[in-house]
N, C-alpha and C. Protein backbone atom coordinates (compact mmCIF):
# COMPACT_ATOMS: atom_id res chain seq x y z
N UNK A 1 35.12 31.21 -10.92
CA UNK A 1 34.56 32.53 -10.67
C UNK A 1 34.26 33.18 -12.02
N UNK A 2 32.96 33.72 -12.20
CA UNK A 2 32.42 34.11 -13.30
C UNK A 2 32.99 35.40 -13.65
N UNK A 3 33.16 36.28 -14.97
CA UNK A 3 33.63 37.46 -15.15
C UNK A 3 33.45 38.44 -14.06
N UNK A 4 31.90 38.68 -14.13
CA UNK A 4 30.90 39.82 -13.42
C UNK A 4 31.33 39.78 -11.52
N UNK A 5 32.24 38.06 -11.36
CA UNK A 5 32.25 38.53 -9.85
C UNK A 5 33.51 38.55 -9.73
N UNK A 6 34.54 38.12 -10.85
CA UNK A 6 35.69 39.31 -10.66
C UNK A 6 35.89 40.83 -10.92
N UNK A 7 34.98 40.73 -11.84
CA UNK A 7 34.89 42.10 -11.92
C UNK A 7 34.70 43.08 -10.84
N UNK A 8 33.16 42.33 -9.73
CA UNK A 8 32.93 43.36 -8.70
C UNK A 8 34.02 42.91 -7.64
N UNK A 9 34.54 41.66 -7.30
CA UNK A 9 36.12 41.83 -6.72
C UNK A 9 37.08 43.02 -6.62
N UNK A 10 37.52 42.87 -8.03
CA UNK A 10 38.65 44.06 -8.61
C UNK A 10 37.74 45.58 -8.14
N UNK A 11 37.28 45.87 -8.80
CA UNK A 11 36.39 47.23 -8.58
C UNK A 11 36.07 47.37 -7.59
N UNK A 12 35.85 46.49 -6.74
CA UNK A 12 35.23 47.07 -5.27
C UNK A 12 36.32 47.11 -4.47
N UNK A 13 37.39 46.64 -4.46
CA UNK A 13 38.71 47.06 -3.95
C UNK A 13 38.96 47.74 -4.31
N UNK A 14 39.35 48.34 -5.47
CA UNK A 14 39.83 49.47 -5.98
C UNK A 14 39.06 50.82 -5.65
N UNK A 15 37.76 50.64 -5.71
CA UNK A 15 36.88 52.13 -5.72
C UNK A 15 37.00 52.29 -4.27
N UNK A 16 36.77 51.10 -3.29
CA UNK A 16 37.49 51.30 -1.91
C UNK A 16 38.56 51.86 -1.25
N UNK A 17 39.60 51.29 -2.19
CA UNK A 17 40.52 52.09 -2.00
C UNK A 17 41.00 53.49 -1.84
N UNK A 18 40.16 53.90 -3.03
CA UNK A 18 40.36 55.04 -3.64
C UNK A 18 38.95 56.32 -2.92
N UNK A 19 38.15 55.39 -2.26
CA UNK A 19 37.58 56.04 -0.86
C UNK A 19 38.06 56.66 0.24
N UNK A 20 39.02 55.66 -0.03
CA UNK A 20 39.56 55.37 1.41
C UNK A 20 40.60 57.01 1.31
N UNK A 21 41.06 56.59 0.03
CA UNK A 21 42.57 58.16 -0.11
C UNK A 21 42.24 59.37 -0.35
N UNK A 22 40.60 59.15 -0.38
CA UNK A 22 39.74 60.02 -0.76
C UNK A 22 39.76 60.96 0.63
N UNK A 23 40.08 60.45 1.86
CA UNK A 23 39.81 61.09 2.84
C UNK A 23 41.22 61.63 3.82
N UNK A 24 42.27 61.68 3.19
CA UNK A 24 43.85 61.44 3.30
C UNK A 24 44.23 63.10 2.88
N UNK A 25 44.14 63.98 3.66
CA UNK A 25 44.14 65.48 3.17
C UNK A 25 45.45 65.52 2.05
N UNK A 26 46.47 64.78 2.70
CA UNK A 26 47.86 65.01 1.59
C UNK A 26 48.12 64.39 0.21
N UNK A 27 47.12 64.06 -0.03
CA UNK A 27 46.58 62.98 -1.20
C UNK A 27 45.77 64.43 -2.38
N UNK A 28 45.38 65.24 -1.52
CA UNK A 28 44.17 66.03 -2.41
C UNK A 28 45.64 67.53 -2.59
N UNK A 29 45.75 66.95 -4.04
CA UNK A 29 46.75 67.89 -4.68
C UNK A 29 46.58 68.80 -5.60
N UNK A 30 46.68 69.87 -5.67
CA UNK A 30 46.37 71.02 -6.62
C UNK A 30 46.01 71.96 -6.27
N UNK A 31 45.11 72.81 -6.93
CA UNK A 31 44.01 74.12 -6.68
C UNK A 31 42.99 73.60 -6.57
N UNK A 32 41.83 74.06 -5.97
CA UNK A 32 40.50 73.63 -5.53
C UNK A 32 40.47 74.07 -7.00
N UNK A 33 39.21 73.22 -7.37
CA UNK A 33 38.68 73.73 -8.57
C UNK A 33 37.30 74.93 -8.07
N UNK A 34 36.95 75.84 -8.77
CA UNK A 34 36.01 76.49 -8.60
C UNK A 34 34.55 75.63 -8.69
N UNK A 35 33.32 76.03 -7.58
CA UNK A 35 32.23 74.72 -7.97
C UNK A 35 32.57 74.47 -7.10
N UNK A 36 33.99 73.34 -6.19
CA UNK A 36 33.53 72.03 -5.96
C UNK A 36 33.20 72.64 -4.42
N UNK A 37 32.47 72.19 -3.62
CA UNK A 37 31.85 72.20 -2.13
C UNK A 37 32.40 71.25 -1.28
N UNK A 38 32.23 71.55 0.10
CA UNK A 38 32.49 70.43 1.02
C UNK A 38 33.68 70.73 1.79
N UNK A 39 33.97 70.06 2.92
CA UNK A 39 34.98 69.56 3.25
C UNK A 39 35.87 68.56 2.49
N UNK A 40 37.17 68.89 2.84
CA UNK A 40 38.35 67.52 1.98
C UNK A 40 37.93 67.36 0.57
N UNK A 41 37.71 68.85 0.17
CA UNK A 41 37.68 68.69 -1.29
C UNK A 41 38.98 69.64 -2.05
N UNK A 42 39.47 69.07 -3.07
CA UNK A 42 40.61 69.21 -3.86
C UNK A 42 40.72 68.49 -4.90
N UNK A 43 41.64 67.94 -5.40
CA UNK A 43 42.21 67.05 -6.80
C UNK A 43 43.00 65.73 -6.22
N UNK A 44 42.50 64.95 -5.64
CA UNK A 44 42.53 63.42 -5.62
C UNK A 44 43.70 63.02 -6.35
N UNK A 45 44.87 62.90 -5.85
CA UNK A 45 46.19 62.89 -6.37
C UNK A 45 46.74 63.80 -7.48
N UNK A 46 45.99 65.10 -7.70
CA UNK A 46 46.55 66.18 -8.91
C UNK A 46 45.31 66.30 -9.77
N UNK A 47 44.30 65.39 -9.74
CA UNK A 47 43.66 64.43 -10.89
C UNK A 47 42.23 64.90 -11.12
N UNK A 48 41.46 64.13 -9.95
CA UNK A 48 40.13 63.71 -9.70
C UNK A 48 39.57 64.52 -8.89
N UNK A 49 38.42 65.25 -9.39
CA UNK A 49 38.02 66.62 -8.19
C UNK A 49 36.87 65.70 -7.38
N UNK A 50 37.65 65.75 -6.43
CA UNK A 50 36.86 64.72 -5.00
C UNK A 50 36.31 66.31 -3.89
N UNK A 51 35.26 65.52 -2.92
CA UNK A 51 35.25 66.10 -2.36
C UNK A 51 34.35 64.95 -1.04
N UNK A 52 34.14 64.73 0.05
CA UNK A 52 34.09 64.29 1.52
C UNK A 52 32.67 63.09 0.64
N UNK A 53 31.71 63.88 -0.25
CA UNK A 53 30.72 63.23 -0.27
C UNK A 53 31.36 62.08 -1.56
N UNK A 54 31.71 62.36 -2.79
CA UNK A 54 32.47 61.94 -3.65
C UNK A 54 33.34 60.68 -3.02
N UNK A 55 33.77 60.91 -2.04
CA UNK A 55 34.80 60.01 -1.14
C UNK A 55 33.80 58.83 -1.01
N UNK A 56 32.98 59.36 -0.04
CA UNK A 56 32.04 58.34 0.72
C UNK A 56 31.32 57.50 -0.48
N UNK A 57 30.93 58.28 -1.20
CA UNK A 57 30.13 57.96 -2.35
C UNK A 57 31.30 56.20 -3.08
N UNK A 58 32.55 56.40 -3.10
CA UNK A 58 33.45 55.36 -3.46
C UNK A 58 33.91 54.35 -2.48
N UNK A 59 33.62 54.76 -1.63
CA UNK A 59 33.48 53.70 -0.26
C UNK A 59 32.43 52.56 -0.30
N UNK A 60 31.00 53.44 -0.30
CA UNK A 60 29.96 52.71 -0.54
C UNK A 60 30.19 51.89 -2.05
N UNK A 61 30.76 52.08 -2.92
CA UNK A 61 30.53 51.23 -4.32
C UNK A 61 31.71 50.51 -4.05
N UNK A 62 32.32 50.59 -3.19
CA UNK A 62 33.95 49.40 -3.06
C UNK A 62 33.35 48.37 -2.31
N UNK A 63 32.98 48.93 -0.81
CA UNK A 63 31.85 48.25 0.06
C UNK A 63 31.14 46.77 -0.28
N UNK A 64 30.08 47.72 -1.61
CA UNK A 64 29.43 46.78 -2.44
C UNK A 64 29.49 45.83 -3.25
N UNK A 65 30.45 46.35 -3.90
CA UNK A 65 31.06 45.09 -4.85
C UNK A 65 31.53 44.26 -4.04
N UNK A 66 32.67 44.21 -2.61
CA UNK A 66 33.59 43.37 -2.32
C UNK A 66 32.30 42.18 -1.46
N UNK A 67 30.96 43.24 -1.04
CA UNK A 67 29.37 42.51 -0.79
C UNK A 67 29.04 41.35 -2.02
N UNK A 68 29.12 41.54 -2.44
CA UNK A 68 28.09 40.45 -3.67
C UNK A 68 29.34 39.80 -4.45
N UNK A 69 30.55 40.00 -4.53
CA UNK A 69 31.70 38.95 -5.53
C UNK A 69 31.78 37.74 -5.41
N UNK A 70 31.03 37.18 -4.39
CA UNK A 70 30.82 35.72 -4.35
C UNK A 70 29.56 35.03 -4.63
N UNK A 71 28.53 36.15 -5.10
CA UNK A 71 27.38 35.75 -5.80
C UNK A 71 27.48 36.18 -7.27
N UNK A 72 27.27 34.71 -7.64
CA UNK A 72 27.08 35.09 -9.10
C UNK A 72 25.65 36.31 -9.63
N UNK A 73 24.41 36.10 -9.52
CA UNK A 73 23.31 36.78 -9.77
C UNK A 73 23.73 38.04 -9.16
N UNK A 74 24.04 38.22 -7.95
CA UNK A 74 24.32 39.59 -7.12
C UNK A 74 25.29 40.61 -8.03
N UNK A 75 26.62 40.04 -8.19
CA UNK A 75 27.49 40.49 -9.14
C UNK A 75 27.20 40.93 -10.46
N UNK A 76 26.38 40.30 -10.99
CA UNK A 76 25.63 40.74 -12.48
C UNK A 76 24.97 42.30 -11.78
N UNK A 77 24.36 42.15 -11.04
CA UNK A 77 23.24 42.79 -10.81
C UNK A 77 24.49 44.15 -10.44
N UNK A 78 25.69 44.26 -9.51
CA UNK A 78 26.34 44.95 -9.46
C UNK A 78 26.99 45.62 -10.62
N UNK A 79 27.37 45.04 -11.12
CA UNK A 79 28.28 44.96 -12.70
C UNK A 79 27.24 45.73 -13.76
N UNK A 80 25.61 45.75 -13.73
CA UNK A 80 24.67 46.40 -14.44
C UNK A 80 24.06 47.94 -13.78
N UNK A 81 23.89 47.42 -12.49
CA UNK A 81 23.80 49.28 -11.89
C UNK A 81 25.04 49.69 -11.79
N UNK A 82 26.42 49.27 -11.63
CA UNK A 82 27.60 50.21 -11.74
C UNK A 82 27.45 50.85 -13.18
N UNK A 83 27.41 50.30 -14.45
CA UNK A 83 26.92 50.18 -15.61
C UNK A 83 26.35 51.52 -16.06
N UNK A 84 25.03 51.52 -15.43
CA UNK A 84 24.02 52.39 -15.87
C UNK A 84 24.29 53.62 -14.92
N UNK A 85 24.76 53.47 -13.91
CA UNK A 85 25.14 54.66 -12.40
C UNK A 85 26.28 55.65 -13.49
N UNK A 86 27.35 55.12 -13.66
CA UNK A 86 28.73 55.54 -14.01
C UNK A 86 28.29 55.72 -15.71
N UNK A 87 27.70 55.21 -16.48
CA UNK A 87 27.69 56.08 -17.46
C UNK A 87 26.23 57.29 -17.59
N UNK A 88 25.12 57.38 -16.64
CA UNK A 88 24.53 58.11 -16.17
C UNK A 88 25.60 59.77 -15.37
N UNK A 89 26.44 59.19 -15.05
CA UNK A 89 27.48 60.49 -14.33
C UNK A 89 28.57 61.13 -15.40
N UNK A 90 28.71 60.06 -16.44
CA UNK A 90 29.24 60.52 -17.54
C UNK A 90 28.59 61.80 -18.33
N UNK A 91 27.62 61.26 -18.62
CA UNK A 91 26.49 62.28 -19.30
C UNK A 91 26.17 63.45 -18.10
N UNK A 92 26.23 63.07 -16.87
CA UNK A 92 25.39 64.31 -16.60
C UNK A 92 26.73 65.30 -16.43
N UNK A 93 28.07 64.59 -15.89
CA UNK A 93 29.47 65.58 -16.26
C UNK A 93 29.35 66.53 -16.77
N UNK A 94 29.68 65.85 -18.12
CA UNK A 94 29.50 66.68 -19.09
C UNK A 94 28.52 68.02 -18.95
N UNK A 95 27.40 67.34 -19.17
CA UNK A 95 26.41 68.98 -18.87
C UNK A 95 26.40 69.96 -17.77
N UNK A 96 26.59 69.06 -16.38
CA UNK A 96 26.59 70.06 -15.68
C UNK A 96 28.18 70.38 -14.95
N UNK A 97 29.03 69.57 -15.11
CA UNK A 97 30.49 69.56 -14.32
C UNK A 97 30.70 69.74 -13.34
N UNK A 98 31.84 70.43 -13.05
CA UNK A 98 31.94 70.42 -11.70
C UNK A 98 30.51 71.01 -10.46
N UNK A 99 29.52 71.84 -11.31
CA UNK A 99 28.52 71.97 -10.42
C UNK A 99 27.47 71.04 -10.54
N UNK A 100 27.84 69.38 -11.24
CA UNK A 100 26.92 68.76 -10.39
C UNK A 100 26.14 68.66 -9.00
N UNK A 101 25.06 68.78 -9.09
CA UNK A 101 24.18 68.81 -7.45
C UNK A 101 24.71 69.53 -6.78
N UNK A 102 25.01 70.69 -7.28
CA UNK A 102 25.22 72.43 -6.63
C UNK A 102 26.79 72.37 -6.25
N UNK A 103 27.93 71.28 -7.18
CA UNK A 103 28.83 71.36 -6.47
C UNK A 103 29.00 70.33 -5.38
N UNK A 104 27.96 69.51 -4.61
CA UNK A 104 27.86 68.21 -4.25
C UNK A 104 28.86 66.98 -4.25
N UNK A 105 28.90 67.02 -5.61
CA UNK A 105 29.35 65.90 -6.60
C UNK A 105 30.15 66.37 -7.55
N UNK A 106 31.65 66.72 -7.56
CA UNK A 106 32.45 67.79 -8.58
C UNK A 106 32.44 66.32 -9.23
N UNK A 107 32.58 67.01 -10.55
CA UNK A 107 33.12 65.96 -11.76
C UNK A 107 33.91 66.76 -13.30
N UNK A 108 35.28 66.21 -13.13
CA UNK A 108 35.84 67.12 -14.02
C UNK A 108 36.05 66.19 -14.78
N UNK A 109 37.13 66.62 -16.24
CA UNK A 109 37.48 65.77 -17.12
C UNK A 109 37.81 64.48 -17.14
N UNK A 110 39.31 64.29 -15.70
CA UNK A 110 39.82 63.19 -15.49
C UNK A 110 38.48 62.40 -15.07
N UNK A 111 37.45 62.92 -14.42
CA UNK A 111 36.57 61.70 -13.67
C UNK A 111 35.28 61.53 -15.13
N UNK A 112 35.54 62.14 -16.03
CA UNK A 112 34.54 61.48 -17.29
C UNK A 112 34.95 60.50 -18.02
N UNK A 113 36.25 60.43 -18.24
CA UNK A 113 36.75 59.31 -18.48
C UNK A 113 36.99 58.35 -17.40
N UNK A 114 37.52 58.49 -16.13
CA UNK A 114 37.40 56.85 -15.68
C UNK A 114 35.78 56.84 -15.18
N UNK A 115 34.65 57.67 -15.51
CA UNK A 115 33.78 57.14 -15.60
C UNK A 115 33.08 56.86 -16.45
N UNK A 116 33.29 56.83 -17.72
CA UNK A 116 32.78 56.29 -18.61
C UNK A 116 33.68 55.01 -19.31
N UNK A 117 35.16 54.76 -18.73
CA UNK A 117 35.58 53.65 -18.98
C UNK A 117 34.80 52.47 -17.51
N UNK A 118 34.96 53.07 -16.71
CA UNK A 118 34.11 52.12 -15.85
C UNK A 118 32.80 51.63 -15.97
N UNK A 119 31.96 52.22 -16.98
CA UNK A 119 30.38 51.77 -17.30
C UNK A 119 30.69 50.85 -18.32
N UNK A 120 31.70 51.07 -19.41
CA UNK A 120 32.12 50.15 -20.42
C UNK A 120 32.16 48.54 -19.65
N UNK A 121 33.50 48.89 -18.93
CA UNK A 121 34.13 47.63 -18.32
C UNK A 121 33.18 46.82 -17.69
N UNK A 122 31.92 47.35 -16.97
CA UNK A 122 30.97 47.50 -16.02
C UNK A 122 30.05 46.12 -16.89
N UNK A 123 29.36 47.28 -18.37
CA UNK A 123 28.59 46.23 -18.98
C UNK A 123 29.11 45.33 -20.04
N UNK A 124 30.44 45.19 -20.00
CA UNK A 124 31.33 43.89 -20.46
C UNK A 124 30.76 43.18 -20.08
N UNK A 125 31.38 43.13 -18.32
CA UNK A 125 31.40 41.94 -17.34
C UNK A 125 29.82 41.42 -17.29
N UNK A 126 29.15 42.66 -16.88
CA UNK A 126 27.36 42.12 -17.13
C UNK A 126 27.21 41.09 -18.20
N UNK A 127 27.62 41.60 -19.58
CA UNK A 127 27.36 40.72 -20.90
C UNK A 127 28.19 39.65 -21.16
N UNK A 128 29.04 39.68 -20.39
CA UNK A 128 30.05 38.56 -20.90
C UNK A 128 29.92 37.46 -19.74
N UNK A 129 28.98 37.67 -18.59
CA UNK A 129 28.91 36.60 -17.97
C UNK A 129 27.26 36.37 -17.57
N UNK A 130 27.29 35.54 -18.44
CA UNK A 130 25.58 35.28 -18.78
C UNK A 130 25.21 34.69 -17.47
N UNK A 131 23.88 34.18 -17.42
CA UNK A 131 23.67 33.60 -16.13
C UNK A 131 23.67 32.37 -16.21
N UNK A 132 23.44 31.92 -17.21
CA UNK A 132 24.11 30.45 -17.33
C UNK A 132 24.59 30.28 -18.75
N UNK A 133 26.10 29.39 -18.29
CA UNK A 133 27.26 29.10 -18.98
C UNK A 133 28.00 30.44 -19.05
N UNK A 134 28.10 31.69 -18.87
CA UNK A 134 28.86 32.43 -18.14
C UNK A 134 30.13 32.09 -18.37
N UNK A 135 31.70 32.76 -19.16
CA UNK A 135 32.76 32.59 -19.07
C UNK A 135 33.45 32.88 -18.06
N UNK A 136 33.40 31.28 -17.57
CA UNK A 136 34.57 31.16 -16.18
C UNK A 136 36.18 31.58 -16.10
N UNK A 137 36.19 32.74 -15.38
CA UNK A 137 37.81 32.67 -15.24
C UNK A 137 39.01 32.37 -14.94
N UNK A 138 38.00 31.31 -13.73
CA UNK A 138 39.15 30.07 -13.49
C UNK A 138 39.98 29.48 -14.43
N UNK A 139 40.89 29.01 -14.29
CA UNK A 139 41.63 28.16 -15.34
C UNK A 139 41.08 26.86 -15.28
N UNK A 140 41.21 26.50 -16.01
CA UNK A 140 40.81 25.17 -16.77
C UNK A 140 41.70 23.53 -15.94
N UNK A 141 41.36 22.93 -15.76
CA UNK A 141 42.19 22.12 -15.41
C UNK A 141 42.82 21.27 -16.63
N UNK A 142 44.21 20.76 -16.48
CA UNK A 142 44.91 20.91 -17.01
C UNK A 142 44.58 19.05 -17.85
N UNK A 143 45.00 19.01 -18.81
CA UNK A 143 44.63 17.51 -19.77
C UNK A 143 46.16 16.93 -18.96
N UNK A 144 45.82 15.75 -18.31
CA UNK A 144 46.61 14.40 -17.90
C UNK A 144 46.95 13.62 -19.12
């Protein structure tokens, strides 16, 4: 298994996951932040200003990845729009924050960093698993 389709493995479980707790009212801990809109919106374990669409929004990218981890080409292709998506949300954070898309889409501090470590990790896996010869992560079989 090539980097790029463990990568969308790991990540697409995880962002699934984290969809999933996304929708778990006793999970969303803190003060509403000011900005954020929606239903089942709060701070995503103390943390992450989520809100119903934000949720769904991590469903669909867990969804996806756990879709294509057994294609090599697919997985690149995942591993490069997660890439460009997540450090695209980085930048726009920043400028607009928590009133991304009127409040839509809250994005506070904690979520600029794991989204801009996730575009990193994102176009690792893209670059580090070429389309051919690609570093396999399988182990090696062993010298007899």
């Amino acid at each position: 298994m090539m980097i790029a389709q463990r990568f969308a493995q790991i990540f697409g479980a995880v962002y699934l996951l984290v969809g999933i707790i996304g929708f778990l009212p006793p999970l969303l801990l803190g003060t509403l932040p000011p900005g954020v809109v929606g239903p089942l919106a709060g701070l995503l374990l103390g943390l992450f200003a989520v809100n119903w669409f934000h949720s769904l929004a991590h469903l669909l990218i867990g969804a996806a990845g756990l879709a294509v981890h057994r294609n090599h080409s697919a997985s690149r292709a995942y591993a490069l729009a997660l890439g460009i998506a997540y450090a695209g949300l980085f930048v726009f954070g920043l400028i607009f924050g928590l009133n991304f898309l009127g409040g839509l889409l809250p994005l506070n501090g904690a979520d600029h960093i794991l989204h801009i470590l996730t575009a990193l990790i994102a176009f690792g896996a893209y670059f580090a698993s070429r389309s051919q010869g690609g570093i396999d992560v399988r182990r090696a079989p062993s010298a007899r």
